[in-house]
Protein backbone atom coordinates (compact mmCIF):
# COMPACT_ATOMS: atom_id res chain seq x y z
CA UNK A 1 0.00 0.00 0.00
CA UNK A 2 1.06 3.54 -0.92
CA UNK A 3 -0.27 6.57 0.58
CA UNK A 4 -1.12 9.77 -0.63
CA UNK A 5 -2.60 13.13 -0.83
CA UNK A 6 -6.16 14.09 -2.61
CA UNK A 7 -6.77 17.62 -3.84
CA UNK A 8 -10.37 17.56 -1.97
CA UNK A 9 -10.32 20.07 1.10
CA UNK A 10 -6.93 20.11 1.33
CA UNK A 11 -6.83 22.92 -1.58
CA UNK A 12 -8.77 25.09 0.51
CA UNK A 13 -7.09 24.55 3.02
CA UNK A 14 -4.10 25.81 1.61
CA UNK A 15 -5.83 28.86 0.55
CA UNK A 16 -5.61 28.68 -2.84
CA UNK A 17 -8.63 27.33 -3.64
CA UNK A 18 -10.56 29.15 -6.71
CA UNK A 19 -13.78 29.78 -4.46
CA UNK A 20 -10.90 31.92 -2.54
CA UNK A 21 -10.23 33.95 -5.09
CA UNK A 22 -6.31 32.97 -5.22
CA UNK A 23 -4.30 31.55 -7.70
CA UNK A 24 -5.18 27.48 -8.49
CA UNK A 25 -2.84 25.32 -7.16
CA UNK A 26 -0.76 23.52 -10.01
CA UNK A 27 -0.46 19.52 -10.52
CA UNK A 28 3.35 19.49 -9.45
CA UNK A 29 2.27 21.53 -6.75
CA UNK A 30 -0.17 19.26 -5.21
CA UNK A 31 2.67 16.75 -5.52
CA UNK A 32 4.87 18.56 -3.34
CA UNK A 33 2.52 19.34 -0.96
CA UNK A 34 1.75 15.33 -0.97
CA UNK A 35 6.21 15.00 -0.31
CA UNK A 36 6.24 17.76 2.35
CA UNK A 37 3.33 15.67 4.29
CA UNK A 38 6.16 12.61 3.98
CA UNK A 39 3.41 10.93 1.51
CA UNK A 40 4.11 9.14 -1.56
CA UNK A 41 1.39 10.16 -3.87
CA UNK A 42 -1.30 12.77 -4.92
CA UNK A 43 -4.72 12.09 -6.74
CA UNK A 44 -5.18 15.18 -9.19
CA UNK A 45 -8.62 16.71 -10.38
CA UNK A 46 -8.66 16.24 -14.38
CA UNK A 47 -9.15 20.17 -14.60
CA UNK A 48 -5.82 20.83 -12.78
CA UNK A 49 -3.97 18.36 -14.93
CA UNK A 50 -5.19 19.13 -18.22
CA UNK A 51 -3.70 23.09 -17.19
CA UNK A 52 -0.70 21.77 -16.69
CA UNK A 53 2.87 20.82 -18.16
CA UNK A 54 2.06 17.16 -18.32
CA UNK A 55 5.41 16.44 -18.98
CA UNK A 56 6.85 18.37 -16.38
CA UNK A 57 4.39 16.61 -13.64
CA UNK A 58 5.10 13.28 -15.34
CA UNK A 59 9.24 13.46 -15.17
CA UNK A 60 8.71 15.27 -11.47
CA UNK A 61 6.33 12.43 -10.06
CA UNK A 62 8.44 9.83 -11.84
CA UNK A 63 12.25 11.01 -10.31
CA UNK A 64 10.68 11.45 -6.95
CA UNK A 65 8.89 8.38 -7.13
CA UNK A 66 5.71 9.70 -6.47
CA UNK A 67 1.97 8.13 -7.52
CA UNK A 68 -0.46 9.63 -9.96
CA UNK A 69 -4.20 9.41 -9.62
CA UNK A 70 -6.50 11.11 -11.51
CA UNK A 71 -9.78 12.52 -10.24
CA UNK A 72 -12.62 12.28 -12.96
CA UNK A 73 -16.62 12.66 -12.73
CA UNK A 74 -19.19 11.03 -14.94
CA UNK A 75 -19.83 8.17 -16.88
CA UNK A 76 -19.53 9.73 -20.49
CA UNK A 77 -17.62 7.27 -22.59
CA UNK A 78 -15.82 10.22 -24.89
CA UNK A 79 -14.97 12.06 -21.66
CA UNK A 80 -13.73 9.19 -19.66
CA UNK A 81 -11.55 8.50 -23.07
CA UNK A 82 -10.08 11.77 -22.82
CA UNK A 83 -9.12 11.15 -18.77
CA UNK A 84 -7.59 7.60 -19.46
CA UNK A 85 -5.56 9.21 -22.50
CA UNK A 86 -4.06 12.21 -20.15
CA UNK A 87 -3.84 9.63 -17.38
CA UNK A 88 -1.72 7.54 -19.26
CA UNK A 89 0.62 10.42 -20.34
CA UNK A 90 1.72 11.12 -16.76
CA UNK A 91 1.89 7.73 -16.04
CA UNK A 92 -0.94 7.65 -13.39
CA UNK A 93 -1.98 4.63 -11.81
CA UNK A 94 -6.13 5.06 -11.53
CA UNK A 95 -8.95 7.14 -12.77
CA UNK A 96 -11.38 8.04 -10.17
CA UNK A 97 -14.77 8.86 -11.54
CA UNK A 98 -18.31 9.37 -9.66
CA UNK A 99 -21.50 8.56 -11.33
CA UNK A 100 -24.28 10.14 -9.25
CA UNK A 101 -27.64 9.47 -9.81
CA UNK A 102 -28.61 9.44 -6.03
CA UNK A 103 -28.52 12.66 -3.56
CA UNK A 104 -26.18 13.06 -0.34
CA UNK A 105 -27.19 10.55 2.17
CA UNK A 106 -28.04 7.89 -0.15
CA UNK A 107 -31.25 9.74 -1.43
CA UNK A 108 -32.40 7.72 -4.23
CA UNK A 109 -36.36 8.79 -3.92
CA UNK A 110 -36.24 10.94 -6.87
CA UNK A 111 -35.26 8.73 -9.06
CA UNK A 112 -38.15 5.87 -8.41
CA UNK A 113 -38.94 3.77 -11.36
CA UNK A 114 -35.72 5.39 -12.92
CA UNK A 115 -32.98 3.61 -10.99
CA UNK A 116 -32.40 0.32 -13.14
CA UNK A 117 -32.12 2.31 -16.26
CA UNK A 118 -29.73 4.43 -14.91
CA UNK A 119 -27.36 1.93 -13.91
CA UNK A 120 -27.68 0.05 -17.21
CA UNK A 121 -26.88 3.32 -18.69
CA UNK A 122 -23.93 3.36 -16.49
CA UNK A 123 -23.02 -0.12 -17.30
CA UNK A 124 -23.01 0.37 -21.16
CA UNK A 125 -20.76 3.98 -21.09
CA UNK A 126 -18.12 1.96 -18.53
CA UNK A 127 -17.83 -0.73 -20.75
CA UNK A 128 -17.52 0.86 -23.96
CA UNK A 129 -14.48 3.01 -22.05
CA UNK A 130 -13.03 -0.52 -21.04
CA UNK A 131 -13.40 -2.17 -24.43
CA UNK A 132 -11.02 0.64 -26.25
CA UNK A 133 -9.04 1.10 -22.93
CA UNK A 134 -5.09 0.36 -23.14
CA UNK A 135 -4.57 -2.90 -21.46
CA UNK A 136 -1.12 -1.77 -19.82
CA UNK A 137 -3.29 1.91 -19.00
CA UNK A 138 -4.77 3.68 -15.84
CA UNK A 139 -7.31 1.74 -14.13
CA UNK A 140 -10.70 3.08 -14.05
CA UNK A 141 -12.46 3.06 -10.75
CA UNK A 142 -15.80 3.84 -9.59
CA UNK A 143 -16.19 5.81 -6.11
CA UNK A 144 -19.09 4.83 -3.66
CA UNK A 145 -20.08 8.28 -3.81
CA UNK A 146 -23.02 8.58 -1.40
CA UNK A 147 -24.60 6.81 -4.69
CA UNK A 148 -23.90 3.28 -5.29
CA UNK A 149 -24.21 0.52 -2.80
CA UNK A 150 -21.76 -2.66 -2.44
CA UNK A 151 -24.34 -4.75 -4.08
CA UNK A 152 -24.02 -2.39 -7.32
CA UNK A 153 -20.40 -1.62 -7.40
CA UNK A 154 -19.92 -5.86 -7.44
CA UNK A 155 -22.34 -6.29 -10.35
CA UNK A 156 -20.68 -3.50 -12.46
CA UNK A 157 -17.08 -4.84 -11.63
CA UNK A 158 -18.64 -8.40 -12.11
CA UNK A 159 -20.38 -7.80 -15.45
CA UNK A 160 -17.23 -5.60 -17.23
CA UNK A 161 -15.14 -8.54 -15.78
CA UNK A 162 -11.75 -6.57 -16.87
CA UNK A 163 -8.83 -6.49 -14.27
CA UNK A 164 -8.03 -2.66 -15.27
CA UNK A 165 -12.09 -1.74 -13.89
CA UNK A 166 -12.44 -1.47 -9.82
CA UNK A 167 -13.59 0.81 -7.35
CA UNK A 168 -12.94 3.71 -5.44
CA UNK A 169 -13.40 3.13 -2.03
CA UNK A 170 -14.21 6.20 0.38
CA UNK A 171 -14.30 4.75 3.58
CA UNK A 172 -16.60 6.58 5.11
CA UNK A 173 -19.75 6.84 2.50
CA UNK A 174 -21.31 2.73 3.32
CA UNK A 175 -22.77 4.70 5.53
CA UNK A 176 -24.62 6.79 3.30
CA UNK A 177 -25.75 3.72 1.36
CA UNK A 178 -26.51 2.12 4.96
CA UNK A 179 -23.91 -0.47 5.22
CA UNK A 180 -21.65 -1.64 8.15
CA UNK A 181 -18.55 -0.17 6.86
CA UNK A 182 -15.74 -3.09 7.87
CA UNK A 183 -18.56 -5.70 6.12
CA UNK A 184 -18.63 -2.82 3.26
CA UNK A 185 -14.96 -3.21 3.28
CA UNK A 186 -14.56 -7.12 3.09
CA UNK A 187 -17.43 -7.03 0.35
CA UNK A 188 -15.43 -4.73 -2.19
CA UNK A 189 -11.97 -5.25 -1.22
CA UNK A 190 -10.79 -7.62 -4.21
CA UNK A 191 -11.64 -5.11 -7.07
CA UNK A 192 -10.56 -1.67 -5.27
CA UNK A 193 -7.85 -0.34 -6.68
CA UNK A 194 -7.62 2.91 -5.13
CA UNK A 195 -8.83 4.36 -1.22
CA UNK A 196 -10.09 7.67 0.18
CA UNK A 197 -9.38 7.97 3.91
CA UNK A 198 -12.27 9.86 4.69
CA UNK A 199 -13.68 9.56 8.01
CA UNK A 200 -17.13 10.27 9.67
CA UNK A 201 -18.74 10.99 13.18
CA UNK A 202 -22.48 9.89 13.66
CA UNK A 203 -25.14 12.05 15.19
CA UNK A 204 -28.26 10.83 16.17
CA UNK A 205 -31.96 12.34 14.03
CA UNK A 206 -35.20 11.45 14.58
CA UNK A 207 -35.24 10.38 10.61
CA UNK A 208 -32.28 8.57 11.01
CA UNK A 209 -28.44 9.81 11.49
CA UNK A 210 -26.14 12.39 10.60
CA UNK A 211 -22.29 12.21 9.18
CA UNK A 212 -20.29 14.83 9.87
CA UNK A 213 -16.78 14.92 8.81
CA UNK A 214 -14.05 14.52 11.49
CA UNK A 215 -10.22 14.18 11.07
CA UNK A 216 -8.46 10.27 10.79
CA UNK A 217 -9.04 8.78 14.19
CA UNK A 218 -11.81 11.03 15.95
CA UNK A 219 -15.00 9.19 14.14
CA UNK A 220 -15.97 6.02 13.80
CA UNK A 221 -14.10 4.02 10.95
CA UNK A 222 -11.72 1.55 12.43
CA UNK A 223 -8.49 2.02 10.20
CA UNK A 224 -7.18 -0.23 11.51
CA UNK A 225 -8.98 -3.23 10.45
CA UNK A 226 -9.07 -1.81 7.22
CA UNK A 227 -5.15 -1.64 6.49
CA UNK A 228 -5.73 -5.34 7.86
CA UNK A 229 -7.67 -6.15 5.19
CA UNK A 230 -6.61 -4.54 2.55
CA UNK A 231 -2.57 -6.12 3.23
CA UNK A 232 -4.34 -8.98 3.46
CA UNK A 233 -6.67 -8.95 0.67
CA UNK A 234 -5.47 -6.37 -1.84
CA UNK A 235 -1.98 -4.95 -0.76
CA UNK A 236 -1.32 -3.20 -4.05
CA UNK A 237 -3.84 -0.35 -3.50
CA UNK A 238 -3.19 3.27 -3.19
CA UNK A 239 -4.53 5.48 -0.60
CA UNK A 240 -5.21 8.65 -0.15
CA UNK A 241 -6.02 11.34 2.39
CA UNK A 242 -9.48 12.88 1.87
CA UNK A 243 -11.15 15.98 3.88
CA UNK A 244 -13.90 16.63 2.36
CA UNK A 245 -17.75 17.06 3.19
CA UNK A 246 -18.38 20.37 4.69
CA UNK A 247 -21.79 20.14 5.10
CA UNK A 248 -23.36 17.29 7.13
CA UNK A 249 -25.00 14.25 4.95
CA UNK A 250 -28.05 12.95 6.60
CA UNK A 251 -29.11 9.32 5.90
CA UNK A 252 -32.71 8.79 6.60
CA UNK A 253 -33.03 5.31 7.48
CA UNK A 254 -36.10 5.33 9.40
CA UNK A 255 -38.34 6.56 6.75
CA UNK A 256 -39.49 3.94 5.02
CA UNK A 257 -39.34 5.66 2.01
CA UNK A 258 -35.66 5.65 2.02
CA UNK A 259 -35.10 2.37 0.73
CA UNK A 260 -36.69 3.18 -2.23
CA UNK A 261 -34.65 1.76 -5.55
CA UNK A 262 -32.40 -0.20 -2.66
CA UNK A 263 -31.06 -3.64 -3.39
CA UNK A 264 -32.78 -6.02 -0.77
CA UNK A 265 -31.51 -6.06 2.68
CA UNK A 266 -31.31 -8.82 4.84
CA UNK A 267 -32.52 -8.70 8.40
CA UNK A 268 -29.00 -9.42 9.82
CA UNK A 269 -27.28 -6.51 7.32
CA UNK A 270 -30.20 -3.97 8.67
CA UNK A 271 -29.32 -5.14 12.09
CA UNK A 272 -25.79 -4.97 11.88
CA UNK A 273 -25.63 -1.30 10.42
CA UNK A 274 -28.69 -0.33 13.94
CA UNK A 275 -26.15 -1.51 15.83
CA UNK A 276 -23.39 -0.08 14.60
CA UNK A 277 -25.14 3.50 14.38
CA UNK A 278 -26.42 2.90 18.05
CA UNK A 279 -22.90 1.97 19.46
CA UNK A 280 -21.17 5.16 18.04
CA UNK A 281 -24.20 7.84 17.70
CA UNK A 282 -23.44 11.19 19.50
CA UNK A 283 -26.94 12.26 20.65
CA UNK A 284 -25.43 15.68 22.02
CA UNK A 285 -23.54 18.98 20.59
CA UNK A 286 -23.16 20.56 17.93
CA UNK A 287 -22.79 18.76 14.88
CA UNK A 288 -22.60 21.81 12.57
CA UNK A 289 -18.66 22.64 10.67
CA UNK A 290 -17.71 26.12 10.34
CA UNK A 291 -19.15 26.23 6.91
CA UNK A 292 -22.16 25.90 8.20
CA UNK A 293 -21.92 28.06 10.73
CA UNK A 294 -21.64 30.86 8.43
CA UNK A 295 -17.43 30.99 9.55
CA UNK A 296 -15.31 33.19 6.97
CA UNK A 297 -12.90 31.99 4.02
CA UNK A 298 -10.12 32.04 6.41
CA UNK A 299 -11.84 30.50 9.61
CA UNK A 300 -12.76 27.21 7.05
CA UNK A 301 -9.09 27.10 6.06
CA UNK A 302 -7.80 27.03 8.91
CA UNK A 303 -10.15 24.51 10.02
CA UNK A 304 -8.85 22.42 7.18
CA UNK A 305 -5.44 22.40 7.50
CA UNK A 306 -6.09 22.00 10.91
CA UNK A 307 -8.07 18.65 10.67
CA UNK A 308 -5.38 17.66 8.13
CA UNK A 309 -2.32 17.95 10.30
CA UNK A 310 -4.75 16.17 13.19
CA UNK A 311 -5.91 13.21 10.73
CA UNK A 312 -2.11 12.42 8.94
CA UNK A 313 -0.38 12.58 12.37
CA UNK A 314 -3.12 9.26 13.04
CA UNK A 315 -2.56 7.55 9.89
CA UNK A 316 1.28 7.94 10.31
CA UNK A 317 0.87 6.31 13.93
CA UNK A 318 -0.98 3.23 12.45
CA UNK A 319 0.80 2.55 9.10
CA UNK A 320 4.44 1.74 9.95
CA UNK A 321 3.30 -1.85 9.83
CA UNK A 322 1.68 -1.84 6.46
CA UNK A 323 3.85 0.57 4.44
């Protein structure tokens, strides 16, 4: 396992993110800033990459021996085309994408009656990308984006059956889809081919439960058993840092209209992810991040960088036996 850097959060937190109104960080940039943190790797939006000297980043990651990934959205088979082709100039390892479809917190109401189609839609674009893909390429991974649920990342990494298609596993968002995340974790593990180390506490609704973002260590995703798994299961993977979701994502379980467009649970999985959410729920404070608290440009970066110092001086204490 290699770990890195993504560009999520930790851009503003630099203060020079665009919303800022400062200059855009650069691709080699975010590479150093991965190298100053002691990591080995940085995951790079598409936008970012695309604006810069790909042949500078490319000789810079390569004589530092530093990691590519690429960070990608969509399932448009021209775009995703384009990502792999820049992706493979640089030398990058993966190309995350995201495929929506469902809202934060695992939303999929809107969608009712539409859900199957969409993921068939999805499952025709990815494999059209995979068909014309360069076999010794970037891989091409799907994130669990607060969209997809285990059941649906296996069947499209199933039915495309190529060893260059996986996922994108953010560790916190099974709980958005509401799944146990370490049985989330064991489900996926074999086709993952890159991680986000994201991590989530859990506050107690009357609907159901809140996830609000916390630094590495102070939620309630045992990284732990994950690097267990993952040298165990799937040791080549890269992983990366992620701070992102500002705003709370609230999961509404205990409407029964939630589960609408859900793959069928069983009785133990339901019971498993209760349990889980009762044995780590907060059911006091304030759950609210300076965002949306109506803080200042400045009082969120610092906020950032703050949480980012916190949640890499955690993973550095648990990784010296996986690196």
């Amino acid at each position: 396992m290699r770990f890195g850097l993504t560009a999520y959060g930790t851009v503003f937190a630099m203060g020079i993110h665009p919303s800022a109104n400062r200059k855009c960080i650069t691709a080699k940039e975010l590479l150093q800033m991965a190298e100053t943190y002691g990591l080995q790797g940085s995951e790079i939006p598409f936008d970012i990459l695309k604006s810069s000297d790909t042949d500078e980043v490319a000789d810079y990651a390569r004589g530092k021996g530093l990691f590519i990934n690429v960070a990608a959205g969509g399932f448009d088979p021209d775009q995703l085309k384009e990502v792999l082709q820049l992706a493979d100039r640089v030398g990058a390892l993966t190309v995350r994408t995201v495929v929506g479809g469902a809202k934060f917190g695992g939303d999929r109401r809107h969608m009712v009656g539409s859900w199957k189609p969409f993921l068939q839609s999805i499952l025709r674009s990815f494999q059209e990308v995979m068909d014309s893909a360069n076999p010794a390429g970037a891989n091409l991974a799907v994130e669990n984006h607060q969209d997809l649920a285990s059941e649906e990342l296996l069947w499209l990494c199933e039915s495309i059956g190529s060893e260059k298609f996986g996922i994108t596993l953010d560790t916190g968002n099974p709980l958005a889809t509401a799944e146990e995340p370490v049985e989330f974790f064991h489900r996926v593990a074999p086709y993952v081919k890159n991680v986000h180390l994201k991590e989530y506490a859990i506050y107690s609704s009357e609907e159901g439960y809140r996830l609000v973002r916390k630094p590495l260590g102070q939620g309630v995703i045992n990284f732990s058993e994950l690097l267990r798994i993952f040298n165990e299961i799937n040791p080549q993977v890269t992983m990366s840092i992620e701070h992102g979701a500002l705003e709370a994502r609230h999961v509404r379980v205990l409407q029964e209209d939630f589960w609408t467009e859900y793959p069928e649970r069983s009785a133990q999985q339901l019971t498993r992810l209760l349990r889980f959410v009762e044995d780590h729920a907060r059911n006091k404070g304030d759950w609210r991040t300076p965002l949306e608290k109506g803080a200042s440009s400045d009082d969120i970066a610092a906020y950032e960088l703050e949480e980012l110092n916190s949640g890499l001086a955690y993973l550095s204490s648990i990784i010296q036996r996986y690196a």
